[in-house]
Protein backbone atom coordinates (compact mmCIF):
# COMPACT_ATOMS: atom_id res chain seq x y z
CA UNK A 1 -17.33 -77.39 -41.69
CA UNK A 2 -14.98 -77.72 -44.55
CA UNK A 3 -17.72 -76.92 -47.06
CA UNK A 4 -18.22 -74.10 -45.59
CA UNK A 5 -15.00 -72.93 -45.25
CA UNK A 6 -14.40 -73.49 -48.97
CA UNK A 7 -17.47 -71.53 -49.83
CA UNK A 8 -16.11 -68.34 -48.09
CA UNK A 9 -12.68 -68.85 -49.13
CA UNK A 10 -14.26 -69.00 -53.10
CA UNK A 11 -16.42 -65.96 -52.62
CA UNK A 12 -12.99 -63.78 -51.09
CA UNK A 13 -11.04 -64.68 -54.25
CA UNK A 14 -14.09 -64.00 -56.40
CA UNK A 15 -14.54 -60.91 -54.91
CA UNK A 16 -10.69 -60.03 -55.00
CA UNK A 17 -10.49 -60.73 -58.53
CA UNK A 18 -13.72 -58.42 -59.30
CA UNK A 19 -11.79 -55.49 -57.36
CA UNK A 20 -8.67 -55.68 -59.21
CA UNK A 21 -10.55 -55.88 -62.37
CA UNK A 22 -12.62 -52.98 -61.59
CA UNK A 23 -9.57 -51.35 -59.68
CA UNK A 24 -7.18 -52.23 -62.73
CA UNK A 25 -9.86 -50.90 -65.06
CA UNK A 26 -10.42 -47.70 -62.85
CA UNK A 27 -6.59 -46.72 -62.29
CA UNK A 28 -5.51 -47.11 -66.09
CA UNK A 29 -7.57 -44.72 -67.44
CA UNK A 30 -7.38 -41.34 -66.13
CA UNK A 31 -9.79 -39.58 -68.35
CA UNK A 32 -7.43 -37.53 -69.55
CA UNK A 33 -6.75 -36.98 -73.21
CA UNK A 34 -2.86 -36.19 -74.03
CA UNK A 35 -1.55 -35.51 -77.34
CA UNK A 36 -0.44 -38.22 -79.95
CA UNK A 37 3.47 -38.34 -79.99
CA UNK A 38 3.00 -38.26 -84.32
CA UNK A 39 -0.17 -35.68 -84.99
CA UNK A 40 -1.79 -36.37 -88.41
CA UNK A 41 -2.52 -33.07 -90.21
CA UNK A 42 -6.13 -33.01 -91.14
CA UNK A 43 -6.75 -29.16 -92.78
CA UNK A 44 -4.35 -29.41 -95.45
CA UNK A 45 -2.29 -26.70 -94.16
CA UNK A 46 0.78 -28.56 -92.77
CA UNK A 47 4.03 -27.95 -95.29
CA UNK A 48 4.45 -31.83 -94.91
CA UNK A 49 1.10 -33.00 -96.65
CA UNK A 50 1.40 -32.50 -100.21
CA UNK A 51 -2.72 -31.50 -100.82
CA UNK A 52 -2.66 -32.25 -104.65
CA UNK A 53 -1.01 -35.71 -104.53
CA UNK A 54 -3.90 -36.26 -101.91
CA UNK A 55 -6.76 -34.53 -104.27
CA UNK A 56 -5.43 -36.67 -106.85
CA UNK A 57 -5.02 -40.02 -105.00
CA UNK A 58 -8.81 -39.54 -103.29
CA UNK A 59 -9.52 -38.43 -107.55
CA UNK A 60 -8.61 -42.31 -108.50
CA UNK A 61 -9.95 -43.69 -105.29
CA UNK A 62 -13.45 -42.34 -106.30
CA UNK A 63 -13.20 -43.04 -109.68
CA UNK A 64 -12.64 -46.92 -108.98
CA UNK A 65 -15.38 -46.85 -106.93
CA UNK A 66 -17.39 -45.79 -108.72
CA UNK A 67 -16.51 -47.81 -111.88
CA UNK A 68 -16.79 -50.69 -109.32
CA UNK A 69 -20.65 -49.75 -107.92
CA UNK A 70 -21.58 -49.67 -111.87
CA UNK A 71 -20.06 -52.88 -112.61
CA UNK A 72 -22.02 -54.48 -109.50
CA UNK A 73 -25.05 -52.68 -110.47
CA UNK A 74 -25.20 -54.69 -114.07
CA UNK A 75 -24.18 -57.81 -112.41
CA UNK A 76 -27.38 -57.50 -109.98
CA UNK A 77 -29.67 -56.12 -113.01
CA UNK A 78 -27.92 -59.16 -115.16
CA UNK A 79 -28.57 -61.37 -112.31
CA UNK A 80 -32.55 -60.43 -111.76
CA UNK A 81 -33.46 -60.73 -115.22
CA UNK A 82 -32.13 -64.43 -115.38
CA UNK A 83 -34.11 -64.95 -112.55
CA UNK A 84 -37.19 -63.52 -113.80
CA UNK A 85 -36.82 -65.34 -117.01
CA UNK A 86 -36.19 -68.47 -115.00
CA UNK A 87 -38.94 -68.35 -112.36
CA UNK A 88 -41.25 -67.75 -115.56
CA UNK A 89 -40.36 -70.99 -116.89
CA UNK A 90 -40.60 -72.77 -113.55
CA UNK A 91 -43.68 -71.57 -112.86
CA UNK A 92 -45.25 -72.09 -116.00
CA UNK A 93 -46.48 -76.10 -116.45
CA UNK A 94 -45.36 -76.68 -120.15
CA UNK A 95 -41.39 -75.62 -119.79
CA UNK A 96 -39.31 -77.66 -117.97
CA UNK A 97 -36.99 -75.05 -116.16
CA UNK A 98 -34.12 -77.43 -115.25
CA UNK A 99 -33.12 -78.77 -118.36
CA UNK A 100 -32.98 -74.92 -120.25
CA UNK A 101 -30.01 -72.82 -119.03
CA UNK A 102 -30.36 -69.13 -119.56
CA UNK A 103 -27.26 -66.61 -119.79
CA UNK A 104 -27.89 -63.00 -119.62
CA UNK A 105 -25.80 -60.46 -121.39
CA UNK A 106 -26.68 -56.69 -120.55
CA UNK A 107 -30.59 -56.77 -122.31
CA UNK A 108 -29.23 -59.68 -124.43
CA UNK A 109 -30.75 -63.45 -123.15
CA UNK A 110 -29.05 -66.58 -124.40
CA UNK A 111 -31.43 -69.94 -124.10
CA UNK A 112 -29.51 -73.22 -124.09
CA UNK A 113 -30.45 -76.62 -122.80
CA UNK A 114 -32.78 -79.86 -124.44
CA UNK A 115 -36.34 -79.50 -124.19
CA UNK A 116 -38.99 -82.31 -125.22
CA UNK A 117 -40.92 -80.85 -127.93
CA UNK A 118 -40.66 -78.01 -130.25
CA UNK A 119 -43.86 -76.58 -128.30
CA UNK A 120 -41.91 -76.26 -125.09
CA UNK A 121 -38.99 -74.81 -127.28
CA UNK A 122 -41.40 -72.00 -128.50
CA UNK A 123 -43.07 -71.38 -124.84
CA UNK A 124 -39.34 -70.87 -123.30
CA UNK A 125 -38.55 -68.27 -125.91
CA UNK A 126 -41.52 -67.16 -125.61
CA UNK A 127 -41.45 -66.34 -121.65
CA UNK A 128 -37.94 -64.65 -122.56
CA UNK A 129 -39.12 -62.29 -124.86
CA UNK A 130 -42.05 -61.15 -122.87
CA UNK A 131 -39.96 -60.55 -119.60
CA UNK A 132 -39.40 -57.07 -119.05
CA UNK A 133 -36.35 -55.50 -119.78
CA UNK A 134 -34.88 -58.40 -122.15
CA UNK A 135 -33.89 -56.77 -126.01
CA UNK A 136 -33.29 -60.28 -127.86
CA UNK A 137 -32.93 -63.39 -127.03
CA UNK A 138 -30.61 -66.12 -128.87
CA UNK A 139 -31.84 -69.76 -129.20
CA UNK A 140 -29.52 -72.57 -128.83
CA UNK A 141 -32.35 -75.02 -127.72
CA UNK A 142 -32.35 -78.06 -129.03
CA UNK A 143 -35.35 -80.88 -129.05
CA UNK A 144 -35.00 -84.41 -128.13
């Protein structure tokens, strides 16, 4: 008897809590849109807005960006061709990728690290030169 008594009790406040929600929900918004207390002038015709400060301020704004998307665009180019010259040398058997470090200015790649033999010096510059995109490549290898 008491369980059940509970049980109906717990549905009555479940179900007063989901009308006042919905109720709650329902009253405070009217569907009614009312003007902003403090418009913002959007056309450029308002005597407060002062159009060329704006021109010029949206001017820099652009221009930073767009220095910005140029700078991340040679990081990412900078950044794939070190990859490409590193997943040469890990894939190929006689270079031991780990122990050569490579640095990649613009075109320019810089090879540093200790290799084993003057062979596997030769094959890591070699991979470097022949990966596309790469103008010169500096060797700072040295062999054990």
């Amino acid at each position: 008897m008491f369980r059940a008594l509970f049980r109906v009790v717990l549905i009555l406040v479940v179900l007063a809590a989901a009308v006042a929600f919905f109720m709650g929900y329902r009253l405070g918004d009217d569907g009614v849109n009312r003007p902003s207390e403090h418009p913002v002038g959007t056309t450029g015709t308002s005597p407060t807005i002062d159009t060329t400060r704006a021109r010029e301020a949206g001017a820099k704004v652009g221009e930073k960006v767009a220095t910005g998307a140029n700078q991340a665009e040679r990081a990412l180019e900078t950044g794939a061709l070190t990859a490409k010259i590193k997943a040469k040398m890990a894939l190929d058997d006689t270079v031991k990728a780990l122990d050569i470090n490579v640095d990649t200015n613009g075109t320019v790649v810089t090879l540093t690290g200790t290799v084993r033999s003057a062979a596997e010096r030769a094959r890591a510059v070699q991979l470097a030169r022949e990966t596309a995109g790469v103008t010169s490549v500096t060797d700072h290898i040295t062999v054990r």
